[in-house]
N, C-alpha and C. Protein backbone atom coordinates (compact mmCIF):
# COMPACT_ATOMS: atom_id res chain seq x y z
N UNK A 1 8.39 -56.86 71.37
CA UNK A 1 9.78 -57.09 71.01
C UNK A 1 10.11 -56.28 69.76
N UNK A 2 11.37 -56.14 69.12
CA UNK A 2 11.79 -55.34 68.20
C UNK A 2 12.71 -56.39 67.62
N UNK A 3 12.68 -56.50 66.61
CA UNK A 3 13.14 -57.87 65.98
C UNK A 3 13.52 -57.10 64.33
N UNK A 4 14.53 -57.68 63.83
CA UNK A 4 14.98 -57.37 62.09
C UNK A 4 14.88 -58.31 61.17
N UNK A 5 14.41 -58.65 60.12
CA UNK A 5 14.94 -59.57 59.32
C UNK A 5 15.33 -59.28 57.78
N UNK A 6 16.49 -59.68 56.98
CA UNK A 6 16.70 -59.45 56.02
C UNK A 6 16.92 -60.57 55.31
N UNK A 7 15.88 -60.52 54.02
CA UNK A 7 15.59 -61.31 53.16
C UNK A 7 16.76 -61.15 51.78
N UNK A 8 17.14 -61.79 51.53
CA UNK A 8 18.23 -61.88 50.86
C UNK A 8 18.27 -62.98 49.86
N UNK A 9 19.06 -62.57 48.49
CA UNK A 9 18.79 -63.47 47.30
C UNK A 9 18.72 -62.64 45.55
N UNK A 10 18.92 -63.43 45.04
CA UNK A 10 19.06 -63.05 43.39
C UNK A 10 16.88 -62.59 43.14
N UNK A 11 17.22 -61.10 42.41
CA UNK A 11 15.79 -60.89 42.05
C UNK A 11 15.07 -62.13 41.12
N UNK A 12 13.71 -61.63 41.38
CA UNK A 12 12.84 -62.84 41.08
C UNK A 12 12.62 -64.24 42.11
N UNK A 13 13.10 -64.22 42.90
CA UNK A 13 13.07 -65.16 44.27
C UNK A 13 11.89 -65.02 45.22
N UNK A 14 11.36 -64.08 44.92
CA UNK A 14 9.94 -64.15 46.05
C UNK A 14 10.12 -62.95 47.46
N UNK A 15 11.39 -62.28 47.33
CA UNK A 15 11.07 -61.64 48.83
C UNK A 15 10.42 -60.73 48.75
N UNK A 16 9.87 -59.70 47.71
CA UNK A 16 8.61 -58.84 47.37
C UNK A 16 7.89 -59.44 47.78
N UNK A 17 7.68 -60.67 47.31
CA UNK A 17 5.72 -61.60 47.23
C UNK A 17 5.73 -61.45 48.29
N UNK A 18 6.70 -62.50 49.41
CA UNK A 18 6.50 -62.43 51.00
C UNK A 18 6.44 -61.59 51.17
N UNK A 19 6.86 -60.40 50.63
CA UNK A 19 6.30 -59.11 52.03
C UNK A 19 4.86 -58.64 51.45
N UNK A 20 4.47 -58.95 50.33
CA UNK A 20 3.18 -58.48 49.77
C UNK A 20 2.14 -59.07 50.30
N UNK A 21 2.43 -60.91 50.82
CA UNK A 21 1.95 -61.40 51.51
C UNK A 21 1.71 -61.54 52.55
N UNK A 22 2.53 -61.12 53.41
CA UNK A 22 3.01 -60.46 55.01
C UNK A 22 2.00 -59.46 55.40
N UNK A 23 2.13 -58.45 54.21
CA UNK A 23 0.98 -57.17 54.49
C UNK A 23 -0.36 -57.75 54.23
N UNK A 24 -1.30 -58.45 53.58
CA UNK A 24 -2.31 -58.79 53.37
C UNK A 24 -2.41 -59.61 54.50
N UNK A 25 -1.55 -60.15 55.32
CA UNK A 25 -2.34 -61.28 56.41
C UNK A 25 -2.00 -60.83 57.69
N UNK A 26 -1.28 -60.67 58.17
CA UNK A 26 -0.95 -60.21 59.34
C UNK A 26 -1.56 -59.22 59.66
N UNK A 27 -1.87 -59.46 60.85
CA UNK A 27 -3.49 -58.12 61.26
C UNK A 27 -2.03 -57.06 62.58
N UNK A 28 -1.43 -56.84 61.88
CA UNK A 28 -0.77 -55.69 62.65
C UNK A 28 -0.73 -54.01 61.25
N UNK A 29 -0.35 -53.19 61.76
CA UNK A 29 -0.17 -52.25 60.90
C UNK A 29 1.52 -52.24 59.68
N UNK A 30 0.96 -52.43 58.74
CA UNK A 30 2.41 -52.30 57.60
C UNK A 30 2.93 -51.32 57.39
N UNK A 31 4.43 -50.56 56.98
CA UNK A 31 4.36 -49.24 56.56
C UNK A 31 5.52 -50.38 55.45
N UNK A 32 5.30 -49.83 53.90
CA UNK A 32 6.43 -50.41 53.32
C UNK A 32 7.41 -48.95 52.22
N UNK A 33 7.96 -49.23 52.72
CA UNK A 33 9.11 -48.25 52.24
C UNK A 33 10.46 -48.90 51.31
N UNK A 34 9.96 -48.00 49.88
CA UNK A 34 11.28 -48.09 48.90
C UNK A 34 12.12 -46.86 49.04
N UNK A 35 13.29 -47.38 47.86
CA UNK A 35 14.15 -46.35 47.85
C UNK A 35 13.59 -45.24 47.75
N UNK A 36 12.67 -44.44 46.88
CA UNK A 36 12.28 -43.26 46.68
C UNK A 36 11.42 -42.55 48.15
N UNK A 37 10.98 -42.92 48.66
CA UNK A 37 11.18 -42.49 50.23
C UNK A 37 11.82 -41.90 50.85
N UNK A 38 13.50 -42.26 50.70
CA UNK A 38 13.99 -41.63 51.08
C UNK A 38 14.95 -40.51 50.67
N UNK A 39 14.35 -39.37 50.88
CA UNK A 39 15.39 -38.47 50.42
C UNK A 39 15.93 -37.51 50.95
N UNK A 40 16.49 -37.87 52.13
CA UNK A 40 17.73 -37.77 52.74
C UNK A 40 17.62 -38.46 54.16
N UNK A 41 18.58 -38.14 54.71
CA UNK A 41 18.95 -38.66 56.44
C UNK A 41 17.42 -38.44 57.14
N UNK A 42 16.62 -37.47 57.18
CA UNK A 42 15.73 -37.75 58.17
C UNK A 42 14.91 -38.31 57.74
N UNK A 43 15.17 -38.61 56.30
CA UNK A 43 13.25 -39.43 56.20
C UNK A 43 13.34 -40.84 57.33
N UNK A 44 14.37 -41.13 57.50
CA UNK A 44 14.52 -42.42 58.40
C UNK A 44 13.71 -41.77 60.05
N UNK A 45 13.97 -40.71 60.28
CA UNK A 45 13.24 -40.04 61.06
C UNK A 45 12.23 -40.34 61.55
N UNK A 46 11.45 -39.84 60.19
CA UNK A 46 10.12 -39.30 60.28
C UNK A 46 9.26 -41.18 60.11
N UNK A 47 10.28 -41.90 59.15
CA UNK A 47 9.24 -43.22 59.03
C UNK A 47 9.47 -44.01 60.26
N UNK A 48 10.61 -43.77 60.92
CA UNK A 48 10.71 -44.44 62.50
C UNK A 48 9.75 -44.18 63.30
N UNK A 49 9.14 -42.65 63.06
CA UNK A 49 8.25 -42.46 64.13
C UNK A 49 7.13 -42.66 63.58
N UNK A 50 6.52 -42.66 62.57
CA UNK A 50 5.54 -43.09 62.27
C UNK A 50 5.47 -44.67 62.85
N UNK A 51 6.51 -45.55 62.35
CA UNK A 51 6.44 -46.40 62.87
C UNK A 51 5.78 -47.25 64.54
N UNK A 52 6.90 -46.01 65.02
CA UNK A 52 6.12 -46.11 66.84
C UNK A 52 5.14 -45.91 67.17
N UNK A 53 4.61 -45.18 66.32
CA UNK A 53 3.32 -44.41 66.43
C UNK A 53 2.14 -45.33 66.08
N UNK A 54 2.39 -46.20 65.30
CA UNK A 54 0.98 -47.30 64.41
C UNK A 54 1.67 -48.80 65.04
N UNK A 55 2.57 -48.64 65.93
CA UNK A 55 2.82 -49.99 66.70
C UNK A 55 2.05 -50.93 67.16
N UNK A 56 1.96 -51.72 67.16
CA UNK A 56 2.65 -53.27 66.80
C UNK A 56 2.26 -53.06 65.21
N UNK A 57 3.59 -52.98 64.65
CA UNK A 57 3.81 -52.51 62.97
C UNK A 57 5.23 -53.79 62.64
N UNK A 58 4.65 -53.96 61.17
CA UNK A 58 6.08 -54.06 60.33
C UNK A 58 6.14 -53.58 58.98
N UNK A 59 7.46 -52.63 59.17
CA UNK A 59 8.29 -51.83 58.68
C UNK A 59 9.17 -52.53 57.45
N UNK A 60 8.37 -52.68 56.58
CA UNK A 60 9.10 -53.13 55.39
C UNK A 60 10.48 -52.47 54.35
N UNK A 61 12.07 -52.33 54.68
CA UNK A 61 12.45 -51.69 53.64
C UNK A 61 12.91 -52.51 52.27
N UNK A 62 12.17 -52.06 51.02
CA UNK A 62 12.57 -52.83 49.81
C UNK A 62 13.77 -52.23 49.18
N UNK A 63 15.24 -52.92 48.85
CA UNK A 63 16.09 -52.62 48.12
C UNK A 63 17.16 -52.06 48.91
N UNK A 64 17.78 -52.57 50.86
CA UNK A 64 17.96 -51.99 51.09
C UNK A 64 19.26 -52.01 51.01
N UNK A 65 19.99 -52.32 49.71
CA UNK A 65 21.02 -52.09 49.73
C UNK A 65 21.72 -50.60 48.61
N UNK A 66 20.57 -50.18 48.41
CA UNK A 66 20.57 -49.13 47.63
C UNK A 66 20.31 -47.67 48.42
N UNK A 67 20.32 -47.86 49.93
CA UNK A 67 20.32 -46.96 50.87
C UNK A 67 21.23 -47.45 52.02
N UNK A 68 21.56 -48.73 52.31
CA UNK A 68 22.74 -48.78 53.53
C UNK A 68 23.61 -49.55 53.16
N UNK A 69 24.04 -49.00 51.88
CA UNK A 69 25.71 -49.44 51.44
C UNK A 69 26.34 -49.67 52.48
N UNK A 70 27.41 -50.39 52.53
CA UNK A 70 28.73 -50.57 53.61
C UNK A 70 29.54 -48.78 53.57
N UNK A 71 29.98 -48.68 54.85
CA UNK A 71 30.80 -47.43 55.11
C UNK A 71 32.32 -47.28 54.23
N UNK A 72 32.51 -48.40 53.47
CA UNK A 72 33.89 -48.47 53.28
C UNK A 72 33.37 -48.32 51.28
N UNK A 73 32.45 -48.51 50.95
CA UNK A 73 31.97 -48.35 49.53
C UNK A 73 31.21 -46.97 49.90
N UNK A 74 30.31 -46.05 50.01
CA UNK A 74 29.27 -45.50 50.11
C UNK A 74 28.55 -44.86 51.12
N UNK A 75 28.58 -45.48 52.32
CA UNK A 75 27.61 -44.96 52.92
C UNK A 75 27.91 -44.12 54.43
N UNK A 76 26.79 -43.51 53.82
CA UNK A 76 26.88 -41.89 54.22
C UNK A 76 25.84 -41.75 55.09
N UNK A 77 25.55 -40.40 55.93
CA UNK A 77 24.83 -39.81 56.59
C UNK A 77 23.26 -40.29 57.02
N UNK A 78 23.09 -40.85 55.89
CA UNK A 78 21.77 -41.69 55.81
C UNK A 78 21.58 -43.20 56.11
N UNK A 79 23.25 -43.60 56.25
CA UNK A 79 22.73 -45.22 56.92
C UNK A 79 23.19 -44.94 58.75
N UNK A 80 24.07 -43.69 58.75
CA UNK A 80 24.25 -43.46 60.08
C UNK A 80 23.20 -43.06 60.54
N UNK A 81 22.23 -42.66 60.22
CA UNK A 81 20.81 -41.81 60.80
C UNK A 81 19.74 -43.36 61.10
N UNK A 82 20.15 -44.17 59.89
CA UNK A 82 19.28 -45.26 59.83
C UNK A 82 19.43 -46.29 61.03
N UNK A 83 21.02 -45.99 61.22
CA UNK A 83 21.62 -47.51 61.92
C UNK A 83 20.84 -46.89 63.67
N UNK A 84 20.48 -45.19 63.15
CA UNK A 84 20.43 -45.12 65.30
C UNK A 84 19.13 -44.78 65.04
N UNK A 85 18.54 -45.15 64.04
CA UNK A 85 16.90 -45.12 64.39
C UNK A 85 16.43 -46.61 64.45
N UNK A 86 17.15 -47.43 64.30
CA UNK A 86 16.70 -48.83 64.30
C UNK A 86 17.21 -49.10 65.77
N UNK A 87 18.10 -48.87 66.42
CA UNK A 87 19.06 -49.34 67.69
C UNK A 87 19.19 -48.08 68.37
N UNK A 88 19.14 -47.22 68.38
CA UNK A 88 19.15 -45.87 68.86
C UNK A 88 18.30 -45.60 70.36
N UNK A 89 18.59 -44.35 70.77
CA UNK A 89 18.06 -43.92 72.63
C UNK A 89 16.54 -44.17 72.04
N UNK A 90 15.94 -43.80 71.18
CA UNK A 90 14.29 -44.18 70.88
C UNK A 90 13.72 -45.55 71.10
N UNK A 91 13.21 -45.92 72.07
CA UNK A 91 12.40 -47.24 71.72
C UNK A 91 12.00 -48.03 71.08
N UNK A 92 11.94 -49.27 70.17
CA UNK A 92 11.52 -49.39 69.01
C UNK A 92 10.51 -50.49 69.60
N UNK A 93 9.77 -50.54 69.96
CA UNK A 93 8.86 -52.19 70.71
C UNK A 93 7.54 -52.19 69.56
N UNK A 94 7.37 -53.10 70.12
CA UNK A 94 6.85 -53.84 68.61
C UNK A 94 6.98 -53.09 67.14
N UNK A 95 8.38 -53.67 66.80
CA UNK A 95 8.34 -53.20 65.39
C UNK A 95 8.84 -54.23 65.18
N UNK A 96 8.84 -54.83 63.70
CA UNK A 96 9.65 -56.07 62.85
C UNK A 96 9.61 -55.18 61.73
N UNK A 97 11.08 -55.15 61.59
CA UNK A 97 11.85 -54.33 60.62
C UNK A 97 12.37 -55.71 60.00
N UNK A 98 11.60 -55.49 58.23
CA UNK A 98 12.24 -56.96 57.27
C UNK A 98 12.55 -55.66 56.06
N UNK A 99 13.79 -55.92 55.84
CA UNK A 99 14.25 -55.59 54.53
C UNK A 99 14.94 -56.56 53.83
N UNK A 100 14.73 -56.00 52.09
CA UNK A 100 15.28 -57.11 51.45
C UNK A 100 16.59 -56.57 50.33
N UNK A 101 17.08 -56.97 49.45
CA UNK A 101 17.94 -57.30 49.03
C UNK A 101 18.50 -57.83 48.36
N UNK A 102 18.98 -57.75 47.32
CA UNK A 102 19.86 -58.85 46.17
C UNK A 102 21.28 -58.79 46.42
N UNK A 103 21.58 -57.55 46.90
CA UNK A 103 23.28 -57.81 47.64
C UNK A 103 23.69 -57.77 48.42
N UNK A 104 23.53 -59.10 49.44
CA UNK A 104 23.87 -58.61 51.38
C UNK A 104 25.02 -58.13 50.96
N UNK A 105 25.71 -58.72 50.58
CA UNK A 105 27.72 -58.45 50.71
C UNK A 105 27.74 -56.90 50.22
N UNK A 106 27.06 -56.05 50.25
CA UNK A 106 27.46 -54.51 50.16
C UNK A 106 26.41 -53.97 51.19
N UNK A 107 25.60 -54.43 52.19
CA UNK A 107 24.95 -54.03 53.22
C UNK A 107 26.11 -53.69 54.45
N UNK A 108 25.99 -52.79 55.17
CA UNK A 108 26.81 -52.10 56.04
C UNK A 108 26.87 -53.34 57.28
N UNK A 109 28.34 -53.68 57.44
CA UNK A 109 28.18 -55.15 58.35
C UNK A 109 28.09 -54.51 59.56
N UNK A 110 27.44 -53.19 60.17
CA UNK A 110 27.07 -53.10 61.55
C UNK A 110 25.32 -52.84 61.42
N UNK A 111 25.13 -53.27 60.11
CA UNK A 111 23.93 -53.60 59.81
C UNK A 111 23.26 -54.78 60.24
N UNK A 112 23.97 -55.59 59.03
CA UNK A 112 24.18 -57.24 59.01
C UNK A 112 23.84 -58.02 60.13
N UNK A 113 23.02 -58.91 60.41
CA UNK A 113 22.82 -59.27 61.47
C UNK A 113 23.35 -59.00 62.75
N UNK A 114 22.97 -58.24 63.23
CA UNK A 114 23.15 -57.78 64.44
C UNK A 114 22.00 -57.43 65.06
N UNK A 115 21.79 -57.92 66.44
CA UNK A 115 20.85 -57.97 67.29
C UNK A 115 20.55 -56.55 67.39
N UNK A 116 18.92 -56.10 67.29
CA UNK A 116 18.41 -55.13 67.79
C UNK A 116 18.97 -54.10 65.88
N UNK A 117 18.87 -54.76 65.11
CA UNK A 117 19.13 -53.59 64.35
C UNK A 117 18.28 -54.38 63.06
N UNK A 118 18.95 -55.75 62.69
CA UNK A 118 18.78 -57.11 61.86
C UNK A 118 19.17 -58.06 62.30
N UNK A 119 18.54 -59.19 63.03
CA UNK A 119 18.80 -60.18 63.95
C UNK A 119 19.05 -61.62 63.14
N UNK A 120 18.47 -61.54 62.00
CA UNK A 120 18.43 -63.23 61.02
C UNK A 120 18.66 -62.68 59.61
N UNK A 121 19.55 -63.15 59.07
CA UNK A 121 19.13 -62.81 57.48
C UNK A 121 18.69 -64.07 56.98
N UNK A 122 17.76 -63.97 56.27
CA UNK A 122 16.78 -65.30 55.61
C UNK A 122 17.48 -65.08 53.99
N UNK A 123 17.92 -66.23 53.80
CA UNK A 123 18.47 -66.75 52.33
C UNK A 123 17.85 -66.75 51.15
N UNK A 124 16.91 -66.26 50.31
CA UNK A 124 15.94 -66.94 49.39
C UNK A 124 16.69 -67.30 48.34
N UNK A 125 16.93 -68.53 47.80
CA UNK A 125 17.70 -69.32 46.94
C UNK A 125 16.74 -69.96 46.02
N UNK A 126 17.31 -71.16 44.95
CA UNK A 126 16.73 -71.47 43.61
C UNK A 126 15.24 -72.12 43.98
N UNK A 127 14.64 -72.36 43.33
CA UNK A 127 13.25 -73.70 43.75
C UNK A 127 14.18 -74.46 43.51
N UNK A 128 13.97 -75.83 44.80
CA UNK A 128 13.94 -77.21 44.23
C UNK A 128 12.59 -77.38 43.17
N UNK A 129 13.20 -78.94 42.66
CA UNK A 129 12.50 -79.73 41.69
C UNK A 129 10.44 -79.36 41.97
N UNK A 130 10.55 -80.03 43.51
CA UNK A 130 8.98 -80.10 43.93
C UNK A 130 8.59 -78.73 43.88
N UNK A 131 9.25 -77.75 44.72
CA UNK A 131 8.36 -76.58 44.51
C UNK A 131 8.64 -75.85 42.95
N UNK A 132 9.49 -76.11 41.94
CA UNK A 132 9.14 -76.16 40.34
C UNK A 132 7.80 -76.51 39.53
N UNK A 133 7.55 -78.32 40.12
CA UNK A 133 6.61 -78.69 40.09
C UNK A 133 5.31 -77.74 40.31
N UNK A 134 5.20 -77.39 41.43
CA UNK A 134 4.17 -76.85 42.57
C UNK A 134 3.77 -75.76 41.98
N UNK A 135 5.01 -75.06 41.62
CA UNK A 135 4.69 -73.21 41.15
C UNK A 135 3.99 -73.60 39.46
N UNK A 136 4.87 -74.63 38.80
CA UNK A 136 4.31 -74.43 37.19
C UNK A 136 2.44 -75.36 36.82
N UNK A 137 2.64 -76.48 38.20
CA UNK A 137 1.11 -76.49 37.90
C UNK A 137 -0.27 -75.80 38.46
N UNK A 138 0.64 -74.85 38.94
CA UNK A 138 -0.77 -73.59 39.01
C UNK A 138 -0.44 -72.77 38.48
N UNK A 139 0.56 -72.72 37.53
CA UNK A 139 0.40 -71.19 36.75
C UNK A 139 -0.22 -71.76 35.38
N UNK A 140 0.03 -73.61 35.03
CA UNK A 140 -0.50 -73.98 34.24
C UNK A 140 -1.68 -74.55 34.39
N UNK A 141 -2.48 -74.33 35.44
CA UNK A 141 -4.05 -75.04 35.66
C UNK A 141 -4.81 -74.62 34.52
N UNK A 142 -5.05 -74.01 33.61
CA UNK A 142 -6.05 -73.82 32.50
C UNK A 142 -4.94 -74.42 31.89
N UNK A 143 -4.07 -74.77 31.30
CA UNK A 143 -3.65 -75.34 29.86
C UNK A 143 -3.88 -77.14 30.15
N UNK A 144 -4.17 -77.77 28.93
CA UNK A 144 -4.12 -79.32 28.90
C UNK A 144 -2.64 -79.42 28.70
N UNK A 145 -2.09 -79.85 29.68
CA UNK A 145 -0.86 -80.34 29.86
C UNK A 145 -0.58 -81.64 29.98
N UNK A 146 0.08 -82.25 28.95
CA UNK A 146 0.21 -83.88 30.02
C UNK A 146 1.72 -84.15 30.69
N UNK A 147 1.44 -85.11 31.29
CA UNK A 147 2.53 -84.98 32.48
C UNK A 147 3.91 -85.32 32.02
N UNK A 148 4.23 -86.01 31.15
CA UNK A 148 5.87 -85.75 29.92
C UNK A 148 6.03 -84.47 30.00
N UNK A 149 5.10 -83.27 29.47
CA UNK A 149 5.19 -82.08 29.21
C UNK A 149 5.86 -81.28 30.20
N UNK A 150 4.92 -81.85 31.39
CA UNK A 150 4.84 -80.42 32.75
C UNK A 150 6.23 -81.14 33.41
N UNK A 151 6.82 -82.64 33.03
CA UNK A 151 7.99 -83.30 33.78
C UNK A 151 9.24 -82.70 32.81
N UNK A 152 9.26 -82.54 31.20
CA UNK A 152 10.23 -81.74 31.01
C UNK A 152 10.35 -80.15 30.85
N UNK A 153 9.26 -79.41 31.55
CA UNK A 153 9.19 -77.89 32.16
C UNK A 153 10.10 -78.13 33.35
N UNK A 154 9.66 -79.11 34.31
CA UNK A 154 10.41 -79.33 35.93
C UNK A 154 11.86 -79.58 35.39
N UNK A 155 12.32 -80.39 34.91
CA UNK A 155 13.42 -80.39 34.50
C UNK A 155 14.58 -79.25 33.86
N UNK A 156 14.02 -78.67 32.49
CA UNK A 156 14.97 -77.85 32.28
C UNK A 156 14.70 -76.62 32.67
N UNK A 157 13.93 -76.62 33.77
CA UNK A 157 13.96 -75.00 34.59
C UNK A 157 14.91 -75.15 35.58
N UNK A 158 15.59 -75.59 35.85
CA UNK A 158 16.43 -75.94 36.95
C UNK A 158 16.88 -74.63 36.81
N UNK A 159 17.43 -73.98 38.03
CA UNK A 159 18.05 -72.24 38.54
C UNK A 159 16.76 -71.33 37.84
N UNK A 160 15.57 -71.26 37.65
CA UNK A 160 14.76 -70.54 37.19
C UNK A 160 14.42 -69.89 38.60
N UNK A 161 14.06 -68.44 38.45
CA UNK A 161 13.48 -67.95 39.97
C UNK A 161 11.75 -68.22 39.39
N UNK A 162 11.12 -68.09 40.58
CA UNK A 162 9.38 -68.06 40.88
C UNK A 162 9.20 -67.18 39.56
N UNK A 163 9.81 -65.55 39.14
CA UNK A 163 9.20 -64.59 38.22
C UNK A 163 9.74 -65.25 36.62
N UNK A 164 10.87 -65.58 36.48
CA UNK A 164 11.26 -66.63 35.44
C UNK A 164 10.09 -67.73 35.13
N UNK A 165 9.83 -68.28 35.95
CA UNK A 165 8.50 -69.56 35.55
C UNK A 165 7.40 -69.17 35.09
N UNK A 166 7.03 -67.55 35.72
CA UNK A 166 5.51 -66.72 35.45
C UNK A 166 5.80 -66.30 34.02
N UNK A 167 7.12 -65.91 34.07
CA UNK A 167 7.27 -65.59 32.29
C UNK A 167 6.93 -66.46 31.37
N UNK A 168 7.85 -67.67 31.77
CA UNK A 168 8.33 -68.65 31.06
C UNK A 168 6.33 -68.87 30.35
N UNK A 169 5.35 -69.33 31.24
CA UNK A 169 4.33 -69.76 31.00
C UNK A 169 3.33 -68.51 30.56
N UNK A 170 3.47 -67.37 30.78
CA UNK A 170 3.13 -66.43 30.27
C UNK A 170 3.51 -66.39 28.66
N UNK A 171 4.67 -66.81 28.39
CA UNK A 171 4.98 -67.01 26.95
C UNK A 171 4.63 -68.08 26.42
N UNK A 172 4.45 -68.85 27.20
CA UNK A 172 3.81 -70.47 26.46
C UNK A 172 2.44 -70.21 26.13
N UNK A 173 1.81 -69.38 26.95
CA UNK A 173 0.32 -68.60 26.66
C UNK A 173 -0.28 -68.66 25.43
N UNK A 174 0.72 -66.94 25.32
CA UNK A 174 1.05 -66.49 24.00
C UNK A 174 1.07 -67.22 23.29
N UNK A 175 2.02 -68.16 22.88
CA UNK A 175 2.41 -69.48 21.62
C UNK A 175 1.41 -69.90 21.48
N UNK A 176 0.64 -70.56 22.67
CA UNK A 176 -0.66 -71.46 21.99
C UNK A 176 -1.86 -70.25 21.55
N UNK A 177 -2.07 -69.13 21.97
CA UNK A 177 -3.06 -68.16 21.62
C UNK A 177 -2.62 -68.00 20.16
N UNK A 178 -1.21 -67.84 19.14
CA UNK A 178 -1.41 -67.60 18.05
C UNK A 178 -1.45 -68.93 17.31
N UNK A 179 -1.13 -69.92 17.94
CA UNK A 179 -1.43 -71.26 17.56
C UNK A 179 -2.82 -71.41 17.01
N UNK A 180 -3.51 -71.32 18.07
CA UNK A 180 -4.84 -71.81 18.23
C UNK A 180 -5.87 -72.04 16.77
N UNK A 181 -6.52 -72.69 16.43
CA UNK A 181 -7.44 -72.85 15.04
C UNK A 181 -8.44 -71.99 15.38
């Protein structure tokens, strides 16, 4: 099958990790492609066919709203090349094409979910409370924390993304390292 998905959401939300994680487990072939890849209309080309070529593959594009702007802002020659190598007379069977995103609303809406090109866009939104919980007591498993502590971290992180919390405790690190006796 040939299937799309676009991961979508404010940076720091995790849709890098998932695809970082995607490529480490899934026993099919990855190709992951950023903006600098492409530089111009055929690189979509040449990574389509690579694509077919290392099939049953998924085709990761990161940032892709910085290459398939909407037609009415931007986009040019290179999301038309893109839109008929994803849906185009070429075959695409087993490929899962996931790109991601911080601004659907400037992605080209004959992009936008549409079957055979991007079929689902997946939301990535704030942590709830539990997975707050979840993420800060394993980034805090070496510190003695007691649970007042790690309950007002859960609390006033509320709208923090996953990379916000790695900071956040990355700096709490720090504090107790120049603390320390």
């Amino acid at each position: 099958t040939k299937r799309g998905l676009i991961f979508a959401g404010s940076p720091g939300t995790g849709k890098t990790l998932l695809g970082k994680i995607l490529a480490d487990t899934l026993d099919v072939s990855f190709i992951w492609v950023s903006p600098r890849h492409i530089q111009e209309p055929s690189s979509f080309e040449a990574i389509l066919s690579l694509a077919r070529f290392t099939a049953p593959v998924v085709l990761f594009l990161e940032d892709l709203d910085l290459f398939a702007e909407d037609r009415e802002l931007a986009g040019g020659q290179g999301l038309g090349e893109l839109m008929n190598q994803l849906d185009g007379a070429v075959d695409n069977e087993d490929i899962l094409t996931i790109a991601t995103t911080n601004r659907l609303d400037v992605i080209e809406q004959a992009l936008r979910n549409r079957p055979g090109r991007f079929d689902r866009v997946v939301e990535f939104g704030d942590m709830d409370e539990t997975c707050r919980r979840l993420l800060l007591e394993k980034l805090l498993n070496r510190a003695d924390i007691s649970t007042i502590d790690l309950e007002h971290l859960v609390q006033s992180t509320r709208g923090y993304t996953g990379a916000q919390l790695e900071e956040l405790v990355n700096t709490l690190y720090l504090v107790a390292l120049e603390h320390e006796d």
